[in-house]
Protein backbone atom coordinates (compact mmCIF):
# COMPACT_ATOMS: atom_id res chain seq x y z
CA UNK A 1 184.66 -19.93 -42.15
CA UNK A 2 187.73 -18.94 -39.89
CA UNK A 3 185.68 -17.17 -37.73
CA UNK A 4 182.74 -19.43 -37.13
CA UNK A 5 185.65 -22.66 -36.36
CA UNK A 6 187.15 -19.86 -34.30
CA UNK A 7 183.26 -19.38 -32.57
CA UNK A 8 182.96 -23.10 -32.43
CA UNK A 9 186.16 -23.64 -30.74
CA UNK A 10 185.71 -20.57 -28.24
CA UNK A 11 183.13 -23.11 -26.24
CA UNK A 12 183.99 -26.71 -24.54
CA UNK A 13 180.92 -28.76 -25.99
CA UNK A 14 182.44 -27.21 -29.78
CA UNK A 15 185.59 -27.77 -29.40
CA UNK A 16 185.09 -31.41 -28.27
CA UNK A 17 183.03 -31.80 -30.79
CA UNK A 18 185.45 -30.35 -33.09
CA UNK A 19 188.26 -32.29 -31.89
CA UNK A 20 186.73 -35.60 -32.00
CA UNK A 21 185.47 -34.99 -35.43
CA UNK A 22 188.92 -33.77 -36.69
CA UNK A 23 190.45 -36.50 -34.97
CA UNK A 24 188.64 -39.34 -37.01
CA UNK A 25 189.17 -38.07 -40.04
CA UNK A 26 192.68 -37.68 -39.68
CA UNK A 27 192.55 -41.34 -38.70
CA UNK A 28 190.93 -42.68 -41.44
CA UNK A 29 192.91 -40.31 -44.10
CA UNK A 30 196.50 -41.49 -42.55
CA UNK A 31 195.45 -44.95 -41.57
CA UNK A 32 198.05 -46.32 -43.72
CA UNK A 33 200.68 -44.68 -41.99
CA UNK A 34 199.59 -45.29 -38.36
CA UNK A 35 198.62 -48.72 -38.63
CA UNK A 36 201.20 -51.15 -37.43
CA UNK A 37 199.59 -54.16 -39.13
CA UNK A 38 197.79 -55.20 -42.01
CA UNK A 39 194.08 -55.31 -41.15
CA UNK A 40 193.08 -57.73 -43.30
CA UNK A 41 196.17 -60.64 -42.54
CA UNK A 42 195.20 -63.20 -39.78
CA UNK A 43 197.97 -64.67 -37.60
CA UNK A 44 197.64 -68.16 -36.13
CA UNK A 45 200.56 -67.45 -33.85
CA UNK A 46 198.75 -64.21 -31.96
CA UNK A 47 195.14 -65.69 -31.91
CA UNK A 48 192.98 -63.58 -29.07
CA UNK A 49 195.91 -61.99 -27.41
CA UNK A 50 195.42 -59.49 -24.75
CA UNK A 51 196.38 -56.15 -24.98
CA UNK A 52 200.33 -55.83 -24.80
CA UNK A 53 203.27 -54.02 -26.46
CA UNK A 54 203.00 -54.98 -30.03
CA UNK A 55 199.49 -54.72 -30.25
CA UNK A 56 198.08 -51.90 -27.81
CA UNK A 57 194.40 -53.34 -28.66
CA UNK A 58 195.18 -56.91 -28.38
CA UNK A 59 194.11 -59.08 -31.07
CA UNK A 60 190.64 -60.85 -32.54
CA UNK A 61 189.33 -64.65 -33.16
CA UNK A 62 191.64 -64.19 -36.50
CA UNK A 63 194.76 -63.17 -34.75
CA UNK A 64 194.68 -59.92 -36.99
CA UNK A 65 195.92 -56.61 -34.73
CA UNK A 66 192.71 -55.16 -33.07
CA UNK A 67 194.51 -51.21 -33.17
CA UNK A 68 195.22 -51.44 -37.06
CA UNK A 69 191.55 -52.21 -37.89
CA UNK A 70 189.97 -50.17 -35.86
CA UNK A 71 192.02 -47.08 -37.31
CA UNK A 72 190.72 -48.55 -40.55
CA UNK A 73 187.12 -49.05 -39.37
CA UNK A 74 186.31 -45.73 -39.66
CA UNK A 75 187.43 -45.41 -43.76
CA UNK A 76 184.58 -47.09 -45.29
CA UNK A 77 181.75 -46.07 -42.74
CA UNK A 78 182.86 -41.95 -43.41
CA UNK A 79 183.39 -41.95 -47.24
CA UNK A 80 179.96 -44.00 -47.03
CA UNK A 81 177.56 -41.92 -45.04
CA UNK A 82 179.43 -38.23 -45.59
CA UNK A 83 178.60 -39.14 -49.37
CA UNK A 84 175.26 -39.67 -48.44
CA UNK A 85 174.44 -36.80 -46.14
CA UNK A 86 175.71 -35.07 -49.11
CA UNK A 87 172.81 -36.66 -51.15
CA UNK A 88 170.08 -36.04 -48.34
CA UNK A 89 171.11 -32.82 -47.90
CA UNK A 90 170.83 -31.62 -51.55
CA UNK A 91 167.89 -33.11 -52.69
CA UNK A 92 166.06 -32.81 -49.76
CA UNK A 93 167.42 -29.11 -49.05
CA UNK A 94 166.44 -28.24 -52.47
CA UNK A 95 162.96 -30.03 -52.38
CA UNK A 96 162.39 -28.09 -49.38
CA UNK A 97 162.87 -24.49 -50.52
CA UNK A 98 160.82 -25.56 -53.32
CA UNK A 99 158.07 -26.79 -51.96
CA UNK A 100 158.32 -24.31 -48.78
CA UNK A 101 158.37 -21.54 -51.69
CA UNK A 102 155.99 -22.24 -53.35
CA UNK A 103 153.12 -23.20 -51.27
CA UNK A 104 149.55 -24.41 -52.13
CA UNK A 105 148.16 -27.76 -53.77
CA UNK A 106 151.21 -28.54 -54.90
CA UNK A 107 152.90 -28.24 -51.60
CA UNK A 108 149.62 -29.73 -49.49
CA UNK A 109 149.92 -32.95 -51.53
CA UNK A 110 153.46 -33.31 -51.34
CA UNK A 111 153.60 -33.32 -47.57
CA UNK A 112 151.34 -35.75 -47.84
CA UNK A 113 153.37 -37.87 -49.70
CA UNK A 114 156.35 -37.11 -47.70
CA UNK A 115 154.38 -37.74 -44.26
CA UNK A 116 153.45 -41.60 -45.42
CA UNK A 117 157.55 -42.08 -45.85
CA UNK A 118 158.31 -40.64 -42.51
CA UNK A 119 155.30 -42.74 -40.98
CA UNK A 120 156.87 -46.51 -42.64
CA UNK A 121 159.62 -48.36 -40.85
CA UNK A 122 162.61 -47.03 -43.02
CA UNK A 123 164.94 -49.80 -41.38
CA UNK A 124 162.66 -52.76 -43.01
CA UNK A 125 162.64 -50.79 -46.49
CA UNK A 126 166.38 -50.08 -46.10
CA UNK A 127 167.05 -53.90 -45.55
CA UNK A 128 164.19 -54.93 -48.41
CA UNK A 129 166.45 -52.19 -50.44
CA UNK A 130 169.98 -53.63 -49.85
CA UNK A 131 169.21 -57.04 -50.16
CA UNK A 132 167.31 -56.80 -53.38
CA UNK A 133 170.10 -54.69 -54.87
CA UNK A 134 173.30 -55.79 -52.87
CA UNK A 135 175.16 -55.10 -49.61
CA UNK A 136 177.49 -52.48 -51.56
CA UNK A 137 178.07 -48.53 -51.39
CA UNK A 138 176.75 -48.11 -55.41
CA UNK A 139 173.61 -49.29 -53.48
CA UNK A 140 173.31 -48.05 -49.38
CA UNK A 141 174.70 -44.45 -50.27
CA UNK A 142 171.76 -43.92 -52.94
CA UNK A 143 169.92 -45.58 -50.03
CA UNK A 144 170.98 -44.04 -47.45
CA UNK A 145 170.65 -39.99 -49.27
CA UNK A 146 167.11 -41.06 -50.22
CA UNK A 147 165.66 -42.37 -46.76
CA UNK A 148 167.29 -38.99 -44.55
CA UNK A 149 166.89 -36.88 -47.03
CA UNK A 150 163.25 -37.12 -46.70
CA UNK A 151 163.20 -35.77 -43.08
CA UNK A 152 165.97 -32.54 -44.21
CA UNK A 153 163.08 -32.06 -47.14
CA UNK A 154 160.43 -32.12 -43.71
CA UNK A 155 162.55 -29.30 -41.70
CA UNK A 156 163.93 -27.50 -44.82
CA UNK A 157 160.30 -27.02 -46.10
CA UNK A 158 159.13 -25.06 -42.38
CA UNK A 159 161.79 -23.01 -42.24
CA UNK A 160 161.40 -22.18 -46.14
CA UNK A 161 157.78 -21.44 -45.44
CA UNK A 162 159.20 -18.64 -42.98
CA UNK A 163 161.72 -17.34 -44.85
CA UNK A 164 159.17 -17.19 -47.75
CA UNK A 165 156.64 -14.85 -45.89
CA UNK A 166 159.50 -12.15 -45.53
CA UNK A 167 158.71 -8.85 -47.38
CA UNK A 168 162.18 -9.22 -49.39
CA UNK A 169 160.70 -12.45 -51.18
CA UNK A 170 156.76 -10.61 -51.42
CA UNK A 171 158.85 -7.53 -53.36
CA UNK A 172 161.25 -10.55 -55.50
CA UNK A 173 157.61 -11.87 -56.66
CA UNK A 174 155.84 -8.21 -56.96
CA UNK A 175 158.99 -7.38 -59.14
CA UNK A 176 157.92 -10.48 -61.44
CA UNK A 177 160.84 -12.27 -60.90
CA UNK A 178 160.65 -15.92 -62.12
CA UNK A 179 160.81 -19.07 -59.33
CA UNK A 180 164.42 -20.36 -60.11
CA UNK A 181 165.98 -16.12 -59.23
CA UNK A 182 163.85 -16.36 -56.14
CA UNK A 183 165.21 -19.63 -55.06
CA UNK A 184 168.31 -19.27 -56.10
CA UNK A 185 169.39 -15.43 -54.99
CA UNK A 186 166.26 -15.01 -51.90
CA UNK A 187 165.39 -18.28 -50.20
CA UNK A 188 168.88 -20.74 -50.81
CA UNK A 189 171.21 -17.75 -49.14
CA UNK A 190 168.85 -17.77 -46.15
CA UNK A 191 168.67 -21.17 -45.61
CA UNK A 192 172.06 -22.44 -46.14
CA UNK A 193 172.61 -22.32 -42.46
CA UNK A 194 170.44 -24.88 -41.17
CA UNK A 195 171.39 -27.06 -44.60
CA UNK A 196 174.96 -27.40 -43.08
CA UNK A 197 173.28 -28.28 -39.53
CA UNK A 198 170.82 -30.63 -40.67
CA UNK A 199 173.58 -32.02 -42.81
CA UNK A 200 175.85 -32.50 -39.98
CA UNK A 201 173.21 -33.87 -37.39
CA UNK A 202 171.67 -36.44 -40.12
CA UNK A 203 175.60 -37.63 -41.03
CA UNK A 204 175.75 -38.78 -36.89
CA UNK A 205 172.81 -40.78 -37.75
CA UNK A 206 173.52 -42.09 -41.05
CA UNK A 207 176.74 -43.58 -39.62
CA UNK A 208 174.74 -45.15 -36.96
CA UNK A 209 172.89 -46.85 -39.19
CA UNK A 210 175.31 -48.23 -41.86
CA UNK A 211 177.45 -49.79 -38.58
CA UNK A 212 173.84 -51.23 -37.74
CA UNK A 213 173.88 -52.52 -41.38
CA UNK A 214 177.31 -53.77 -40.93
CA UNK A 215 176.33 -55.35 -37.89
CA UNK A 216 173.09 -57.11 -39.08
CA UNK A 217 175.40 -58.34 -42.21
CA UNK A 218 174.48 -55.86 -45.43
CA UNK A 219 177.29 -53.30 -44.78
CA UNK A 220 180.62 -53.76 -45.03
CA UNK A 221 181.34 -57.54 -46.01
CA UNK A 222 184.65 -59.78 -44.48
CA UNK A 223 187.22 -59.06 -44.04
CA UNK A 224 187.03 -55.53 -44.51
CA UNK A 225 187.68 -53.84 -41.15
CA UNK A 226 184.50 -52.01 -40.02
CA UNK A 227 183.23 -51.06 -36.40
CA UNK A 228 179.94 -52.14 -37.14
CA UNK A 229 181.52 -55.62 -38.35
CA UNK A 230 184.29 -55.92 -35.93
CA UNK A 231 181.66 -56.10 -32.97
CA UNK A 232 179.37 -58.55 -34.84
CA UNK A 233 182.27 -60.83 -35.55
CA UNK A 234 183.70 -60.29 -32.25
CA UNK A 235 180.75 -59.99 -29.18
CA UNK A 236 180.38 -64.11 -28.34
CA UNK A 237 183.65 -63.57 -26.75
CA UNK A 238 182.52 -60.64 -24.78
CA UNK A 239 183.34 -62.47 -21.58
CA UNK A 240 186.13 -63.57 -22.19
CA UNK A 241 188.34 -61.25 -24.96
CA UNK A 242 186.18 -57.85 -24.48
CA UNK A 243 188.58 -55.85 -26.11
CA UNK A 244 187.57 -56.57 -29.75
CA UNK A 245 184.23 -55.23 -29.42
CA UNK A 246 185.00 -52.24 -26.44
CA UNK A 247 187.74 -50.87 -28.97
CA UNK A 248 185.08 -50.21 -32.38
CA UNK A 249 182.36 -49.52 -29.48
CA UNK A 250 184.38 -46.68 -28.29
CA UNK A 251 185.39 -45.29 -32.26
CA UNK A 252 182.09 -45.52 -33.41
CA UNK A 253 179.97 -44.15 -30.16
CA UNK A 254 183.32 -41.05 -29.88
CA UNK A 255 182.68 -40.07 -33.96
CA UNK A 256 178.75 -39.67 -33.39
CA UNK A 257 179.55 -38.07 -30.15
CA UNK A 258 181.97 -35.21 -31.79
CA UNK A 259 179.78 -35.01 -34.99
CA UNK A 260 176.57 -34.40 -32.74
CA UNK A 261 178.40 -31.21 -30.94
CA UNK A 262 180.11 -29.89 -33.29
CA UNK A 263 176.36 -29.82 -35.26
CA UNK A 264 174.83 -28.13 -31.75
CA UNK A 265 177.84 -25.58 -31.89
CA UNK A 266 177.42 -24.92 -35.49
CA UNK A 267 173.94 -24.21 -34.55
CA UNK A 268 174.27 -21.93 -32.05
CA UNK A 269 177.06 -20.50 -33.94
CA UNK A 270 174.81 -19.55 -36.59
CA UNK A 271 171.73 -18.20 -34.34
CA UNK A 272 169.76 -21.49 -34.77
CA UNK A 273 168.00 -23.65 -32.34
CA UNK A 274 168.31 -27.32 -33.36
CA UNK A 275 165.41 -28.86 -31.39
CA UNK A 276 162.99 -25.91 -32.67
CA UNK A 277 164.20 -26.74 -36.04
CA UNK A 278 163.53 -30.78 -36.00
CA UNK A 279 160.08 -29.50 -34.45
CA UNK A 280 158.78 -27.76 -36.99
């Protein structure tokens, strides 16, 4: 692990990528400690003020200090989507090798199945999803892992189907070895690599959408400081008091910036091209 960080950080995109990554998660880990205000507490006395001493970001419609919640934004939307990459990348990692493993009818008609998910608008179903069972994480995580992990099952399954015409897994089956052995000891080992990238790449996204969510109302709910909420509660006063939605804007687009890189420098860290991989 030292030295692929050490790999990662030896080039400019990785270490940005690294840095910015690093960065907000320390943020949202010692938010308590940095932020100057309570996030939550409006203030009729400090109502829209510009940015100034006390409160570097200025302040929103609610007088409540624009710094301290966006160094909170950041809490909710990471435990959120990390937890569900986590999901995606499991089931559909493990679905993947399976299906890429074992081949034939059974893998025909589930590619089938998983084609007619990737063809539907997964926005509408994620919103049909959320509002039948409740703008909560008990509901968009399980969501959220479902929906992306679908397209890691999509990639995970080619490169499975690769790995599994190598001679070492042909002599694992000659040998009689039973499916779980073969998954477990040939194929997983060989494909954990692209697991962690296709984790990392669909955790940029998932954050993208659950600040969407937030946005469109079925995220995070008031007054719980969130990017995605901050600049729906904030942008009519774009003209006049831009800082309350520049300031998430900036977190937000920064995090899926530095997650993005550090994912391409993982990549090429581990010998594996990205765009060939979301190709196949």
């Amino acid at each position: 692990m030292l030295k692929l960080l050490a790999t990662i950080a030896s080039k400019p995109s990785g270490a940005l990528g690294l840095g910015l990554t690093l960065f907000h998660l320390a943020l949202a880990l010692l938010a308590p400690w940095i932020a100057p205000f309570d996030p939550t507490a409006p203030d009729a006395d400090t109502i829209l003020l510009a940015p100034n001493a006390s409160h570097l970001m200025g302040t929103d419609t609610l007088g409540r200090d624009v710094f301290s919640r966006v160094v909170y934004g950041g809490r909710l939307a990471i435990a959120v989507t990390f937890t569900a990459a986590v999901i995606a990348t499991l089931w559909g990692g493990f679905a993947g090798i399976f299906f890429g493993t074992v081949g034939g009818r059974v893998d025909e008609y589930s590619m089938r199945v998983v084609d007619a998910f990737l063809s539907m608008p997964w926005l509408l179903f994620l919103l049909l999803i959320i509002s039948i069972g409740g703008a909560g994480p008990l509901t968009i995580i399980p969501t959220l892992g479902f929906f992306y992990g679908v397209a890691v099952l999509r990639v995970v399954r080619g490169a499975a189907m690769q790995v599994a015409a190598r001679d070492f897994v042909t002599a694992a089956k000659a040998r009689g070895e039973a499916l779980w052995p073969i998954l477990s000891r040939e194929m997983f080992p060989n494909l954990s690599d692209i697991l962690l990238v296709e984790g990392a790449m669909r955790w940029s996204w998932m954050l993208l959408a659950f600040s969407s969510l937030s946005f469109l109302g079925f995220g995070a709910t008031p007054p719980t400081p969130d990017w995605g909420l901050m600049v729906a509660q904030e942008r009519g006063l774009l003209s006049t008091a831009p800082w309350g939605v520049f300031w998430p804007c900036l977190a937000l687009s920064s995090l899926i910036i530095g997650i993005n890189l550090l994912a391409d420098a993982v990549g090429k860290a581990l010998g594996l091209d990205r765009a060939t991989a979301v190709a196949v």
